[in-house]
C-alpha atoms as a PDB file:
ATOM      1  CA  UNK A   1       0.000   0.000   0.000  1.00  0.00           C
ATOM      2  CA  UNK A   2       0.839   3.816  -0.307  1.00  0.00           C
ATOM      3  CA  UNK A   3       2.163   5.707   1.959  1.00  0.00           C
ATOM      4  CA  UNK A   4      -0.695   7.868   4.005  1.00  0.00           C
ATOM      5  CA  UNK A   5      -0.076  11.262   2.929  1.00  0.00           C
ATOM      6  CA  UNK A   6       0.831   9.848  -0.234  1.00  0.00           C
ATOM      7  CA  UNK A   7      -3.036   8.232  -0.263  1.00  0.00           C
ATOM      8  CA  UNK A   8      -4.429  11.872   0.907  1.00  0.00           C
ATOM      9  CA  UNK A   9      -2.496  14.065  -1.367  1.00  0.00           C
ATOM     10  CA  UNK A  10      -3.827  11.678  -4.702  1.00  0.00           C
ATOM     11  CA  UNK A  11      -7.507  11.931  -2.652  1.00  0.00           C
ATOM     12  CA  UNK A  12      -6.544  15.262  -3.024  1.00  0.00           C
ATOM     13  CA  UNK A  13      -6.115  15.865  -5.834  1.00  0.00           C
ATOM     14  CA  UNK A  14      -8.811  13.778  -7.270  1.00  0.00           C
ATOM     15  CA  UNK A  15     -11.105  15.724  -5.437  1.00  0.00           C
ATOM     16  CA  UNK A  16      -9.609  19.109  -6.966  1.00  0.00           C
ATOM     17  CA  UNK A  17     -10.477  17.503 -10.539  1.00  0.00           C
ATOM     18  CA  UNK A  18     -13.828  17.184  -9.399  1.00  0.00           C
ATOM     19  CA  UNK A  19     -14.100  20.715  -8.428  1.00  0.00           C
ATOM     20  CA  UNK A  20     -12.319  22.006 -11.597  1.00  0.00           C
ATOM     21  CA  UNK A  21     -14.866  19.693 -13.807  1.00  0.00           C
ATOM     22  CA  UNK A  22     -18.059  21.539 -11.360  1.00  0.00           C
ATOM     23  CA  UNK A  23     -16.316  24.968 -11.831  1.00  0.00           C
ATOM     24  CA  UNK A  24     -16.470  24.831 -15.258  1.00  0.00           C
ATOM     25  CA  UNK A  25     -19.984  23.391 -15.857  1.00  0.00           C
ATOM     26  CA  UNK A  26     -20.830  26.727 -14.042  1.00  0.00           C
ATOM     27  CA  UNK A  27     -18.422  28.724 -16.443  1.00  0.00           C
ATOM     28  CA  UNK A  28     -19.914  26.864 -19.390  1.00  0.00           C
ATOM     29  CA  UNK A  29     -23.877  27.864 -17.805  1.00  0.00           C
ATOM     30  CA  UNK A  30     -22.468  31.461 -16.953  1.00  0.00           C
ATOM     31  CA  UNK A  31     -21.720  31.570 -21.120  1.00  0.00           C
ATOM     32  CA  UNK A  32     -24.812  30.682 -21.987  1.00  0.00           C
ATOM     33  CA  UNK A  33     -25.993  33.831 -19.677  1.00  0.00           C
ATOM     34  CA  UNK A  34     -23.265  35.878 -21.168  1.00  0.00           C
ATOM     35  CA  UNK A  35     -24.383  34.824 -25.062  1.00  0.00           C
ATOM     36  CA  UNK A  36     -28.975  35.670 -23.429  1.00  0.00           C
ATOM     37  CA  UNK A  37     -27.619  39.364 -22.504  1.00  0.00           C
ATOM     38  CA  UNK A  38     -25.953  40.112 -25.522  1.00  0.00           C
ATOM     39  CA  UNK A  39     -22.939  40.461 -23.490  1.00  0.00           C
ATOM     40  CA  UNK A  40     -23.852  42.641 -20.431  1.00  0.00           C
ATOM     41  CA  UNK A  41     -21.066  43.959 -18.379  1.00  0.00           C
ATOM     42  CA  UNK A  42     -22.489  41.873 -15.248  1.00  0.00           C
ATOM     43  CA  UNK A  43     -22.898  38.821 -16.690  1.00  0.00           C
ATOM     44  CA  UNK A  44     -19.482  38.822 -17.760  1.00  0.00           C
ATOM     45  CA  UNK A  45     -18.109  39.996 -14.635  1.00  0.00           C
ATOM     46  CA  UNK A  46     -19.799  36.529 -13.154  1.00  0.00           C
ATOM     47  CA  UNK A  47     -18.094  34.597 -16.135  1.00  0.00           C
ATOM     48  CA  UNK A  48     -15.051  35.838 -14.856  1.00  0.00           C
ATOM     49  CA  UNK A  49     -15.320  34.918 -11.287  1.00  0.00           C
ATOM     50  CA  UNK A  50     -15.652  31.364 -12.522  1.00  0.00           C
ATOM     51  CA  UNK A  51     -13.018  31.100 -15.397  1.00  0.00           C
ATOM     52  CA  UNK A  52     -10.951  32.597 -11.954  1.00  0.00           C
ATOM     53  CA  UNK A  53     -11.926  29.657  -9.480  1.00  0.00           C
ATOM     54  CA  UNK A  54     -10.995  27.286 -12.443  1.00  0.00           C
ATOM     55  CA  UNK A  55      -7.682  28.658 -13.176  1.00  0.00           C
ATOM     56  CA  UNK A  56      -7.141  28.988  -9.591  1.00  0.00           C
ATOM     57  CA  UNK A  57      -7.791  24.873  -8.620  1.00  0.00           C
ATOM     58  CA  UNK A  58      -5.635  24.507 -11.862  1.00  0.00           C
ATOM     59  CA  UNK A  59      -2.565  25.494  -9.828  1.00  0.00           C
ATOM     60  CA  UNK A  60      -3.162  23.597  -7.248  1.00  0.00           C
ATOM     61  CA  UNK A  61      -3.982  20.352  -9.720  1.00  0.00           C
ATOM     62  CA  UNK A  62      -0.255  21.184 -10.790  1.00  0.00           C
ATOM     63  CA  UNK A  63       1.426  21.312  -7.606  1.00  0.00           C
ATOM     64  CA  UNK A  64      -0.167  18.105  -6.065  1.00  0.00           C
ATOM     65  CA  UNK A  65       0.927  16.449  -9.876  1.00  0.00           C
ATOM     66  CA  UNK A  66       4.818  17.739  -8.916  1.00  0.00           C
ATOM     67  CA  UNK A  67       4.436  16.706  -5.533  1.00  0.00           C
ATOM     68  CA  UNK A  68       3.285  13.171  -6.675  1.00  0.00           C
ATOM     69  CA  UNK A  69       5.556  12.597  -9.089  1.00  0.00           C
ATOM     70  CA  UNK A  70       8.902  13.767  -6.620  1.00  0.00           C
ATOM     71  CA  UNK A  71       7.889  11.285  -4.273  1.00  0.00           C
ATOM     72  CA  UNK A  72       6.803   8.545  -7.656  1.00  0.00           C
ATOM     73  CA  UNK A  73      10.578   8.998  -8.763  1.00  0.00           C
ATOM     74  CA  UNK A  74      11.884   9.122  -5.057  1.00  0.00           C
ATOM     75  CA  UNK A  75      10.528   5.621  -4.589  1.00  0.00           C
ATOM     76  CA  UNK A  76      11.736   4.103  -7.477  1.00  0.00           C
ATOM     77  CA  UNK A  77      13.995   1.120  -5.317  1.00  0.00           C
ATOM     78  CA  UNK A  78      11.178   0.798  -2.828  1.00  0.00           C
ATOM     79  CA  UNK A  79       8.159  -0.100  -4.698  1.00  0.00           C
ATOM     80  CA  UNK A  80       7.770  -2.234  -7.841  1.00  0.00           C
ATOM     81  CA  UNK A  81       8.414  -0.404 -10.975  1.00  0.00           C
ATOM     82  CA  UNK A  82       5.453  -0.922 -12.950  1.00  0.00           C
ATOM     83  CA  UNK A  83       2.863  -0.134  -9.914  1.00  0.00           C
ATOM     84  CA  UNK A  84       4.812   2.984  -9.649  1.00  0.00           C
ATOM     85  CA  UNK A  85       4.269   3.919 -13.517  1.00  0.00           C
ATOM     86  CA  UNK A  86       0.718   3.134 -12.982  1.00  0.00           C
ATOM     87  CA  UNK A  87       0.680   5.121 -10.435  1.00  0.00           C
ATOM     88  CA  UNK A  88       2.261   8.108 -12.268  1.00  0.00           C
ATOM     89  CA  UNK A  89      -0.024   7.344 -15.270  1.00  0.00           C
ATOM     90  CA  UNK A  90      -3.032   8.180 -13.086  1.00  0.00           C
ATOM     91  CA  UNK A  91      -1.179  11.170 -11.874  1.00  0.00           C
ATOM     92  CA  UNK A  92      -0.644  12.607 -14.890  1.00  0.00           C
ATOM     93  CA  UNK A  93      -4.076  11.654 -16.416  1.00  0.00           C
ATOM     94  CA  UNK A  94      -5.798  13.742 -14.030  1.00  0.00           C
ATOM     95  CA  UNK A  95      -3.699  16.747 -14.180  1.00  0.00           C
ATOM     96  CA  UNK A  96      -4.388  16.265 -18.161  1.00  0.00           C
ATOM     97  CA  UNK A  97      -8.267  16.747 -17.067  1.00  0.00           C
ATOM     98  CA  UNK A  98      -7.423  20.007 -14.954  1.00  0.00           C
ATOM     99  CA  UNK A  99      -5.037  21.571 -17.952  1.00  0.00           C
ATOM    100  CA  UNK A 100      -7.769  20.320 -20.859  1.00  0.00           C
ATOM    101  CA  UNK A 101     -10.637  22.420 -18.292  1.00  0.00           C
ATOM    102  CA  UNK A 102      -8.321  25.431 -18.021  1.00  0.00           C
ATOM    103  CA  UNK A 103      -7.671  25.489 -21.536  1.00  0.00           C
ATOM    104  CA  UNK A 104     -11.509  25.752 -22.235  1.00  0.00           C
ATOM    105  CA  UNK A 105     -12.291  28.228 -19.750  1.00  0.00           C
ATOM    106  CA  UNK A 106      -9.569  30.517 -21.699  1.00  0.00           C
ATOM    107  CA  UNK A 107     -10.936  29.697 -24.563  1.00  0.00           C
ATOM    108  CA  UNK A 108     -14.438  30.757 -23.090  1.00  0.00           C
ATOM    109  CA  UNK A 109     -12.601  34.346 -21.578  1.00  0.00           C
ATOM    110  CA  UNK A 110     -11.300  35.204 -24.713  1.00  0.00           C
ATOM    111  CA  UNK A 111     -14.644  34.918 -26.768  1.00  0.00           C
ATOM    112  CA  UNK A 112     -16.627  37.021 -23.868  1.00  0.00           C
ATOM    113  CA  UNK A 113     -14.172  39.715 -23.973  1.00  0.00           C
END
């Protein structure tokens, strides 16, 4: 088995993925909004504030990914090899998910601009 805060840093980080994925359903419902008012300065404003919250679990998607993979390449005598590529696979899959929702949401700020 993993190490504990090894097991609650991936929890972690899974759960930041899931808040990334909610943040920018709302982003995605705040465009809609954004496209009903023709644009209105306050409806963008709101837009903002999400595209925001998304960018800002982003960073923390990529600093539990570096974290993970340090201690994935620190480990490499103490575990077997191919659990530990597994391991980083998953990793690195989910950060994919947080970079591939902060990608959209910048491609949603620069069309409501």
């Amino acid at each position: 088995p993993l190490e504990e805060h090894v097991q609650q840093d991936f929890i972690q980080l899974v759960r930041e993925v899931q808040s990334i994925v909610t943040y920018l359903e709302q982003a995605i419902r705040e465009l809609k909004r954004v496209l009903a008012s023709s644009f209105s300065k306050r409806e963008r404003k709101k837009e903002e504030k999400e595209i925001v919250r998304v960018e800002t679990v982003e960073s923390e998607i990529d600093k539990l990914t570096v974290k993970l993979g340090k201690w994935t390449y620190s480990r490499k005598h103490d575990y077997n090899v191919l659990d530990l590529i597994f391991f980083n696979d998953l990793v690195l899959i989910f950060a994919e998910i947080g970079d591939k929702a902060e990608n959209l949401a910048e491609m949603i700020r620069s069309f409501t601009r």
